[in-house]
Protein backbone atom coordinates (compact mmCIF):
# COMPACT_ATOMS: atom_id res chain seq x y z
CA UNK A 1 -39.78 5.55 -46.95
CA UNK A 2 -36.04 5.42 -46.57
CA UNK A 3 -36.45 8.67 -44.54
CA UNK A 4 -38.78 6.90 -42.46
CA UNK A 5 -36.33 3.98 -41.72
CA UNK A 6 -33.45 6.35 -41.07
CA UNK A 7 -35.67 7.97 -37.99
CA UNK A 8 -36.82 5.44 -36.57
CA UNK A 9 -34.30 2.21 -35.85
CA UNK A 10 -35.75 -1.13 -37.00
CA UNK A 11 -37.24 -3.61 -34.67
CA UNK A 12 -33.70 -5.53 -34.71
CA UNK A 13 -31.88 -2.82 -33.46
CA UNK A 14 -34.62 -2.80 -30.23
CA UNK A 15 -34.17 -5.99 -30.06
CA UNK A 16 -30.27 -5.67 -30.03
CA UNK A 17 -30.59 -3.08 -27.43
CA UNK A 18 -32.70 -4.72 -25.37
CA UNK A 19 -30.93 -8.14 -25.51
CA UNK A 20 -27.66 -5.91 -24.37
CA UNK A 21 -29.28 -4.20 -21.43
CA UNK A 22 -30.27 -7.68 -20.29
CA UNK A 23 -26.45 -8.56 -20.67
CA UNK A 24 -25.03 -6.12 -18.42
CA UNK A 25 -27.49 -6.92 -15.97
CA UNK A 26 -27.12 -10.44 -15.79
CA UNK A 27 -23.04 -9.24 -15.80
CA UNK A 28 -23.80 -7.06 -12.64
CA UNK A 29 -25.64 -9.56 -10.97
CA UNK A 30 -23.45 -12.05 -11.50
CA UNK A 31 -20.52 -10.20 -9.76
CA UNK A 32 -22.36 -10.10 -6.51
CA UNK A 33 -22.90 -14.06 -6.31
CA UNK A 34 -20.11 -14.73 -4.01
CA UNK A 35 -21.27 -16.07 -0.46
CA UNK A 36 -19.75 -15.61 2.77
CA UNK A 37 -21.80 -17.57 6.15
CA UNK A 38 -20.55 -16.21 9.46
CA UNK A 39 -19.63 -18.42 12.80
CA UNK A 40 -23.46 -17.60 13.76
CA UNK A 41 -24.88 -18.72 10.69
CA UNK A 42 -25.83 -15.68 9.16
CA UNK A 43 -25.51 -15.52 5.18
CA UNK A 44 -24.12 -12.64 3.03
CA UNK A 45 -23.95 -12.37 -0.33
CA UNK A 46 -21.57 -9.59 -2.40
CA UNK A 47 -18.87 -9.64 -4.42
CA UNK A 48 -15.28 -10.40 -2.85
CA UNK A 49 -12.87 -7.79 -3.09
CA UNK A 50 -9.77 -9.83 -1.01
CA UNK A 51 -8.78 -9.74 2.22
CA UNK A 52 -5.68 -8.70 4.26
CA UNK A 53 -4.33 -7.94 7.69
CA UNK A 54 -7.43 -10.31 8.79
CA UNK A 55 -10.41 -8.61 7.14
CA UNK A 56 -12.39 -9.56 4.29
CA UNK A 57 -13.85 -7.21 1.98
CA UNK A 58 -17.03 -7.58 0.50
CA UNK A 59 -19.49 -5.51 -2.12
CA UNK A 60 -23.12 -6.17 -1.24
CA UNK A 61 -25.83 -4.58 -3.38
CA UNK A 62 -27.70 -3.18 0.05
CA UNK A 63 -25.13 -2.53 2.61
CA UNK A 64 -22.34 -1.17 -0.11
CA UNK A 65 -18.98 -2.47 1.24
CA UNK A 66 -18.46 -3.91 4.35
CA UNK A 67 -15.21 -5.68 6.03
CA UNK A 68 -15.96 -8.82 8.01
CA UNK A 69 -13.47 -10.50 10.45
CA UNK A 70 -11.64 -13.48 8.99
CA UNK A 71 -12.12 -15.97 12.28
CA UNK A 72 -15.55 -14.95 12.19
CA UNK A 73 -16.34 -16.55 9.05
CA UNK A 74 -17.47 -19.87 8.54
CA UNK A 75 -17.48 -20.99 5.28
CA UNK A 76 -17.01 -18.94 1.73
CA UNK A 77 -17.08 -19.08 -1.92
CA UNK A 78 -15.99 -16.94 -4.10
CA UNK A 79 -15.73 -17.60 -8.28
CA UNK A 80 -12.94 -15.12 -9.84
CA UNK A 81 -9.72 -16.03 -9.59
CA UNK A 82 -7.81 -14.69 -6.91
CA UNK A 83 -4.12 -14.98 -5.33
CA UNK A 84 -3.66 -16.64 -2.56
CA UNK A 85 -1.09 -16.47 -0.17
CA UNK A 86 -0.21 -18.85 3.11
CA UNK A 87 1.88 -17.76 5.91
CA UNK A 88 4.48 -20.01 4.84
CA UNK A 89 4.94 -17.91 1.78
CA UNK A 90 2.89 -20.45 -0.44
CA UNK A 91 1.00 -19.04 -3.19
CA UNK A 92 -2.08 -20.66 -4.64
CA UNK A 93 -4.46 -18.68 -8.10
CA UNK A 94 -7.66 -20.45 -8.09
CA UNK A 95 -11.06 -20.04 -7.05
CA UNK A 96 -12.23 -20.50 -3.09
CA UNK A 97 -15.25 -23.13 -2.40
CA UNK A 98 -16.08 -24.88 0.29
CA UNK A 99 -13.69 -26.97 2.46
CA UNK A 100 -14.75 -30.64 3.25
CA UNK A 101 -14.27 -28.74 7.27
CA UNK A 102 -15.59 -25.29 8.32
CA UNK A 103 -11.48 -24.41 9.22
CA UNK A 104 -10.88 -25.33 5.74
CA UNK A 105 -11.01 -23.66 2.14
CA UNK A 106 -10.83 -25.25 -0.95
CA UNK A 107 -9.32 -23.84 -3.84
CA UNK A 108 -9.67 -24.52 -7.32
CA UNK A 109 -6.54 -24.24 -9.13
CA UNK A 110 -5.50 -25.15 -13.04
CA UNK A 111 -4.06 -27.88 -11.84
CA UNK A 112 -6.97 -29.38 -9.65
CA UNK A 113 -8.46 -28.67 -6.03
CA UNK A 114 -6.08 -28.22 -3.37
CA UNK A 115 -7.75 -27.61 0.19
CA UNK A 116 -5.85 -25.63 2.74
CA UNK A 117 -6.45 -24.15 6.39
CA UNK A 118 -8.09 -21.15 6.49
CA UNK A 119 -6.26 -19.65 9.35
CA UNK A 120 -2.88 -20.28 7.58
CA UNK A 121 -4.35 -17.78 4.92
CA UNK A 122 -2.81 -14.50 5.12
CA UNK A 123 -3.71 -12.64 2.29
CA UNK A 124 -6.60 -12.74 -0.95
CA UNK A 125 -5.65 -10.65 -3.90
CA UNK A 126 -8.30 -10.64 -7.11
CA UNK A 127 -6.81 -10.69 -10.42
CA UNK A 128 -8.87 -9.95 -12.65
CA UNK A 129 -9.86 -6.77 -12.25
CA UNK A 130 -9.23 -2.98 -13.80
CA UNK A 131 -6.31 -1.18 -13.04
CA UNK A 132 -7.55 0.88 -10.63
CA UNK A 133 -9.33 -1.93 -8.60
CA UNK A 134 -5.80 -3.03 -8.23
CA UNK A 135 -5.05 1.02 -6.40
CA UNK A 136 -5.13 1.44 -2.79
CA UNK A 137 -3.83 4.38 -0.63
CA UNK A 138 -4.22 7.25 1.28
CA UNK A 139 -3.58 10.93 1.99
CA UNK A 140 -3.02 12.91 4.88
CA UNK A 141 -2.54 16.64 5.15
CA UNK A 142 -1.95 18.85 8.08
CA UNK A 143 -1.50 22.46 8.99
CA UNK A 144 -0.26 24.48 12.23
CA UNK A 145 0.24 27.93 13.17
CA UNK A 146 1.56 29.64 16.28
CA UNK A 147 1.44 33.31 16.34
CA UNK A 148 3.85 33.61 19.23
CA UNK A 149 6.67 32.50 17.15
CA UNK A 150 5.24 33.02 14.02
CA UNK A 151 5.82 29.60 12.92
CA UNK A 152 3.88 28.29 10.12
CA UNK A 153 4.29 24.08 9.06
CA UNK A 154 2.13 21.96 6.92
CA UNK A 155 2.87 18.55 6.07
CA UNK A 156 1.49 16.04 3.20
CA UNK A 157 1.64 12.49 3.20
CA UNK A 158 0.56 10.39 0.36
CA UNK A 159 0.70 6.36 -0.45
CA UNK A 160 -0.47 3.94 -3.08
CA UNK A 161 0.13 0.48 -4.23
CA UNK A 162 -0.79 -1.50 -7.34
CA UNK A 163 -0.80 -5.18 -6.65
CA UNK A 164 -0.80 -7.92 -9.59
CA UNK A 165 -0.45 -11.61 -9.93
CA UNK A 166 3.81 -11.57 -9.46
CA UNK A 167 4.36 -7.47 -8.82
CA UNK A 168 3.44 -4.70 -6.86
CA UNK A 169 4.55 -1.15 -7.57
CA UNK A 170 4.14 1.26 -4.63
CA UNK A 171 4.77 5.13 -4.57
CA UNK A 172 5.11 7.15 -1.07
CA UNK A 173 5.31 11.02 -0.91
CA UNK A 174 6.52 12.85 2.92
CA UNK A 175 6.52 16.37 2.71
CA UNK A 176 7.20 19.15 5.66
CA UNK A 177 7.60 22.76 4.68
CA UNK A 178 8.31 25.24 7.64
CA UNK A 179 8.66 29.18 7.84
CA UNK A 180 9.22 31.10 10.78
CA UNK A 181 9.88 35.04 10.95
CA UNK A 182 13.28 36.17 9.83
CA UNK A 183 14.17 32.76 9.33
CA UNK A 184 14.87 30.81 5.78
CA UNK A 185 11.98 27.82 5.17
CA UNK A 186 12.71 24.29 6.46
CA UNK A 187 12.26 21.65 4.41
CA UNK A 188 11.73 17.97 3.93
CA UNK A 189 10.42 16.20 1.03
CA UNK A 190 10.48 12.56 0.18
CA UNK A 191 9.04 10.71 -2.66
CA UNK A 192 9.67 7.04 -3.63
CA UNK A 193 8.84 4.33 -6.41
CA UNK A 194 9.56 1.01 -5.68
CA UNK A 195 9.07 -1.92 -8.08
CA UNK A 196 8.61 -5.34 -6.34
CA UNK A 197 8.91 -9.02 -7.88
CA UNK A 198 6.75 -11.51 -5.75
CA UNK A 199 8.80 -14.55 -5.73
CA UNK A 200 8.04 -18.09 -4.00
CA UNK A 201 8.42 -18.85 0.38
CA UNK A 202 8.13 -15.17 0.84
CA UNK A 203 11.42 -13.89 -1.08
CA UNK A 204 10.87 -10.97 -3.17
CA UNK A 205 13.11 -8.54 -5.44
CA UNK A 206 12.96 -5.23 -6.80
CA UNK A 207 14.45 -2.16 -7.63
CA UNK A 208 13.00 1.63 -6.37
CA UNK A 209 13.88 5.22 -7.20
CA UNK A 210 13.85 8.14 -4.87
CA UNK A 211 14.31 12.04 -4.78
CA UNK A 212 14.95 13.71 -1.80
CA UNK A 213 15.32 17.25 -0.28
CA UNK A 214 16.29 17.90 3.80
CA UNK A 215 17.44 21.67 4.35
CA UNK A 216 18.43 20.92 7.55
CA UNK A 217 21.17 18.02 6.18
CA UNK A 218 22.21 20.73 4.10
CA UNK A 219 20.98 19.10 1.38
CA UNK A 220 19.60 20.73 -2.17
CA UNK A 221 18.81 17.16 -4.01
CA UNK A 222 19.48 13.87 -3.74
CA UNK A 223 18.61 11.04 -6.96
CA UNK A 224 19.17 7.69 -6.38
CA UNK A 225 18.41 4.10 -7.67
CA UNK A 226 19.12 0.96 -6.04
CA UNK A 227 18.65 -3.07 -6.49
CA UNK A 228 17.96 -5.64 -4.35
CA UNK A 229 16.24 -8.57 -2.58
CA UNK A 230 14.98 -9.41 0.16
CA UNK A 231 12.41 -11.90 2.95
CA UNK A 232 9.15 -11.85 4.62
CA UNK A 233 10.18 -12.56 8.13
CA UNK A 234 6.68 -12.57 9.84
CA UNK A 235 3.77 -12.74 7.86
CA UNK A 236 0.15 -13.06 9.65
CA UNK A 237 -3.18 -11.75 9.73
CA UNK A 238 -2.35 -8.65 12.29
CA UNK A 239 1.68 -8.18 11.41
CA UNK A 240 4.46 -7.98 8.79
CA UNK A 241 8.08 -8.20 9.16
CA UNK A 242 10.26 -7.90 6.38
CA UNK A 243 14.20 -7.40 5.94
CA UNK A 244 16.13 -6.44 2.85
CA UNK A 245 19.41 -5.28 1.27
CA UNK A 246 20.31 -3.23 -1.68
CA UNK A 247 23.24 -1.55 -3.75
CA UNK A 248 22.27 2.19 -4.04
CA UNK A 249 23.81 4.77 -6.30
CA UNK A 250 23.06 8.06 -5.58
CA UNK A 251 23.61 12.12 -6.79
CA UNK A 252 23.72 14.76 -4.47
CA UNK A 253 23.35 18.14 -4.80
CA UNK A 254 24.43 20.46 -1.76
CA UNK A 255 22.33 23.34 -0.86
CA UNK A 256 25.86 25.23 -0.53
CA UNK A 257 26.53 25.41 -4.06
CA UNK A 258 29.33 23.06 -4.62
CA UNK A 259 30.05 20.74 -7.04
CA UNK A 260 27.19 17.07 -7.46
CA UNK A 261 28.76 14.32 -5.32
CA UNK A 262 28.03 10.79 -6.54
CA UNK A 263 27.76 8.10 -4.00
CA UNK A 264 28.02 3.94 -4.04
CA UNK A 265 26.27 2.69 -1.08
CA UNK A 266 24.92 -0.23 0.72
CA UNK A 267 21.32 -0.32 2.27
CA UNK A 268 19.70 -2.80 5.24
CA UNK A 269 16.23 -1.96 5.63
CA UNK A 270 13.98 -3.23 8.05
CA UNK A 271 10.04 -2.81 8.46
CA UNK A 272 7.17 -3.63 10.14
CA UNK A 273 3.29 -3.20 9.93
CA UNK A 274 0.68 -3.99 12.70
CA UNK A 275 -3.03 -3.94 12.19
CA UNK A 276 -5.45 -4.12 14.94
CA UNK A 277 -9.50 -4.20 13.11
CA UNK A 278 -11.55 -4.24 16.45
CA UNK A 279 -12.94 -0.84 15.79
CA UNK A 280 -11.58 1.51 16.45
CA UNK A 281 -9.31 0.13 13.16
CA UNK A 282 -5.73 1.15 13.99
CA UNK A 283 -2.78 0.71 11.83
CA UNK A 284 1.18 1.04 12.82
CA UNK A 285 4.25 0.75 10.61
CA UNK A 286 7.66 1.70 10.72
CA UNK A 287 10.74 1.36 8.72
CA UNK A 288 14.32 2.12 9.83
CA UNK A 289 17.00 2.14 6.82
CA UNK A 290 20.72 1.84 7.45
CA UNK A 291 23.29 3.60 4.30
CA UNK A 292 26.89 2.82 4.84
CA UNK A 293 28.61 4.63 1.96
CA UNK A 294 31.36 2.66 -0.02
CA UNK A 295 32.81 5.83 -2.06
CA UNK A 296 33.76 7.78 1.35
CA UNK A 297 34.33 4.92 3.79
CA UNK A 298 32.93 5.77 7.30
CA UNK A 299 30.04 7.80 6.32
CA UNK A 300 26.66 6.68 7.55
CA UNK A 301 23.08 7.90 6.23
CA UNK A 302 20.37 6.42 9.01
CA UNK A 303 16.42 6.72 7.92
CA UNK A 304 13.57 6.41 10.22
CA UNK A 305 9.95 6.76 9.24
CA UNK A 306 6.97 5.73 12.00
CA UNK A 307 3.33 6.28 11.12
CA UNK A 308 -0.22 5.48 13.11
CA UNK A 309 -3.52 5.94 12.00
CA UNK A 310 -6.77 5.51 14.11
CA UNK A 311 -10.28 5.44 12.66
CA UNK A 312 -12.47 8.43 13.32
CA UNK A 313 -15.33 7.20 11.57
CA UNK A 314 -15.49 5.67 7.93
CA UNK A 315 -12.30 5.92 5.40
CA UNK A 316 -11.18 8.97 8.07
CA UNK A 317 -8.58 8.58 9.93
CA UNK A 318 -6.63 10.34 12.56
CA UNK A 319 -2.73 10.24 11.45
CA UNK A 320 0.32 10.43 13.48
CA UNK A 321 3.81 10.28 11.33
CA UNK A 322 7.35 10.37 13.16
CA UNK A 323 10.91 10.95 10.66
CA UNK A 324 14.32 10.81 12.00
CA UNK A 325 17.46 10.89 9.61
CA UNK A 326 21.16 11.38 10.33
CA UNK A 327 24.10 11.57 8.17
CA UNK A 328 27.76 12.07 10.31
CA UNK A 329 28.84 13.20 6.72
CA UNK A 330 26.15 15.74 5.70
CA UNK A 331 25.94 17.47 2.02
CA UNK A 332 26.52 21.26 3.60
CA UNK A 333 29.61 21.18 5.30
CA UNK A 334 27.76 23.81 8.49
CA UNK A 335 24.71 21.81 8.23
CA UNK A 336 23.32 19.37 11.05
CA UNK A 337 23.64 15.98 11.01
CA UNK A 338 20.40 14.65 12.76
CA UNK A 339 16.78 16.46 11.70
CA UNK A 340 13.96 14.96 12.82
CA UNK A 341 9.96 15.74 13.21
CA UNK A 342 6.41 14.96 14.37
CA UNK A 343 3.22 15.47 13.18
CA UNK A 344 -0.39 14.57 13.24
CA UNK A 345 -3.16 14.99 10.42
CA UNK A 346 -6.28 13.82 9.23
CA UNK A 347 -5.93 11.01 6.84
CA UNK A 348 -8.66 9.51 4.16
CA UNK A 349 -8.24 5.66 2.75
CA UNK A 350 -9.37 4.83 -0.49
């Protein structure tokens, strides 16, 4: 008899099973109750999964996920608790109801219902979600060849950024490699970490780390770390424009063999990002990065990095990336002082 019960499960455990298979369903289902109506009237329901650079995105059940236009959306409601940010740099966490007017949104906070206008709305972050729901990036890679010269060059290009209620972390990677006959490699690699702190009226502050290798700048490796702070200047549905400044220390290492050099320097970054989503979806940004070094006055390290991408069809894009940097000082005392390069790949968004 005991055998018997050890085979085969007793009618509570079905019943346990059963009652948790229900559970996750009614779980599932209830994810996907959020409700968006469009300017013509039409009704969609999904989950929402924020919005930026003037596009909601949505998880339906039959359509999988689809990006609607944020001035062609009437009314919405969505029940998890999301961040909310104005273009003034106002931040709301709440849920989003219905306004008491179709330009409205309501939003219900811990400290009641505050009701704002929707076109002032700028950006919808969900926080409560895994870690990698909180992940999006993308990676390019390209390759050329010309027999003529015999010059070979691939490139890699590689973003992603965690966002959280009061943080976001980013990492970038920029790599060029180059051979050509009788010639040593050319190379260019780039890869960043930058912690941000989210502060209130669009101020942030952070602190980032970065390696970099340019064989042209005659330079082997360079380590740094810096602090600072910094402003949303612009912030809207199709554009950023931000400005910063930072203390930087850095370690380089000079491709000639000489003795590490460290550095104290100062850093004025600007950037800016441009989205246009009438399809075909096309997205432009481009920082330029002033270093003024304060161990050996006079020397000046200038950074430029320009990217495009223009949808080929979905989460495919076709990638065009631009670098110029400059040093009047560089690493390798017979090295150049400006390197710069162009390329185009084929880039997939995830």
């Amino acid at each position: 008899m005991n055998r018997f019960v050890q085979r085969h499960p007793s009618s509570s455990f079905w019943a346990w099973l059963l009652l948790s298979g229900l559970l996750q369903v009614s779980l599932a289902w209830a994810q996907k109750t959020d409700v968006v109506v469009l300017s013509n009237g039409d009704r969609i329901t999904g989950e929402v999964k924020g919005m930026n650079f003037g596009q909601l995105r949505l998880k339906t059940d039959d359509a999988g996920t689809v990006f609607i236009k944020w001035n062609k959306i009437r009314q919405l409601e969505a029940k998890a608790t999301f961040e909310i940010e104005l273009q003034d740099g106002t931040v709301y966490f709440g849920s989003i109801g219905r306004g008491s007017l179709p330009s409205r949104l309501q939003i219900r906070t811990e400290r009641g219902l505050v009701e704002v206008f929707r076109f002032n709305v700028v950006e919808v972050v969900p926080i409560k979600q895994t870690f990698w729901a909180r992940v999006d990036g993308s990676v390019g890679l390209g390759f050329s060849f010309t027999k003529a010269s015999s010059i070979a060059r691939w490139n890699l290009n590689a973003d992603a950024t965690y966002r959280s209620r009061y943080e976001d972390v980013s990492f970038s990677l920029s790599s060029t490699f180059t051979t050509q006959k009788d010639r040593d490699p050319a190379e260019d690699h780039t890869v960043n970490v930058t912690y941000t702190r989210l502060l209130q009226r669009r101020w942030l502050a952070g602190i980032s780390t970065a390696l970099q290798r340019n064989s042209e700048l005659g330079l082997d490796l360079r380590t740094s770390l810096g602090v600072g702070g910094g402003r949303y200047l612009t912030q809207t549905n199709q554009d950023r424009l931000y400005a910063m400044a930072s203390l930087v220390v850095n370690r380089e290492f000079a491709r000639s063999g000489s003795e590490s050099k460290n550095n104290l320097e100062g850093l004025a970054r600007v950037g800016y990002a441009l989205f246009i989503y009438d399809k075909p979806k096309t997205n432009i940004t481009a920082t330029l990065s002033v270093f003024p070094n304060l161990t050996t006055l006079g020397r000046i390290r200038t950074d430029f990095e320009g990217k495009a991408s223009r949808e080929l069809f979905k989460d495919f894009s076709l990638g065009m990336s631009t670098y110029f940097r400059s040093d009047n000082q560089p690493p390798g005392k017979e090295s150049a002082s400006v390197d710069y390069g162009f390329t185009i790949n084929i880039e997939y968004t995830y």
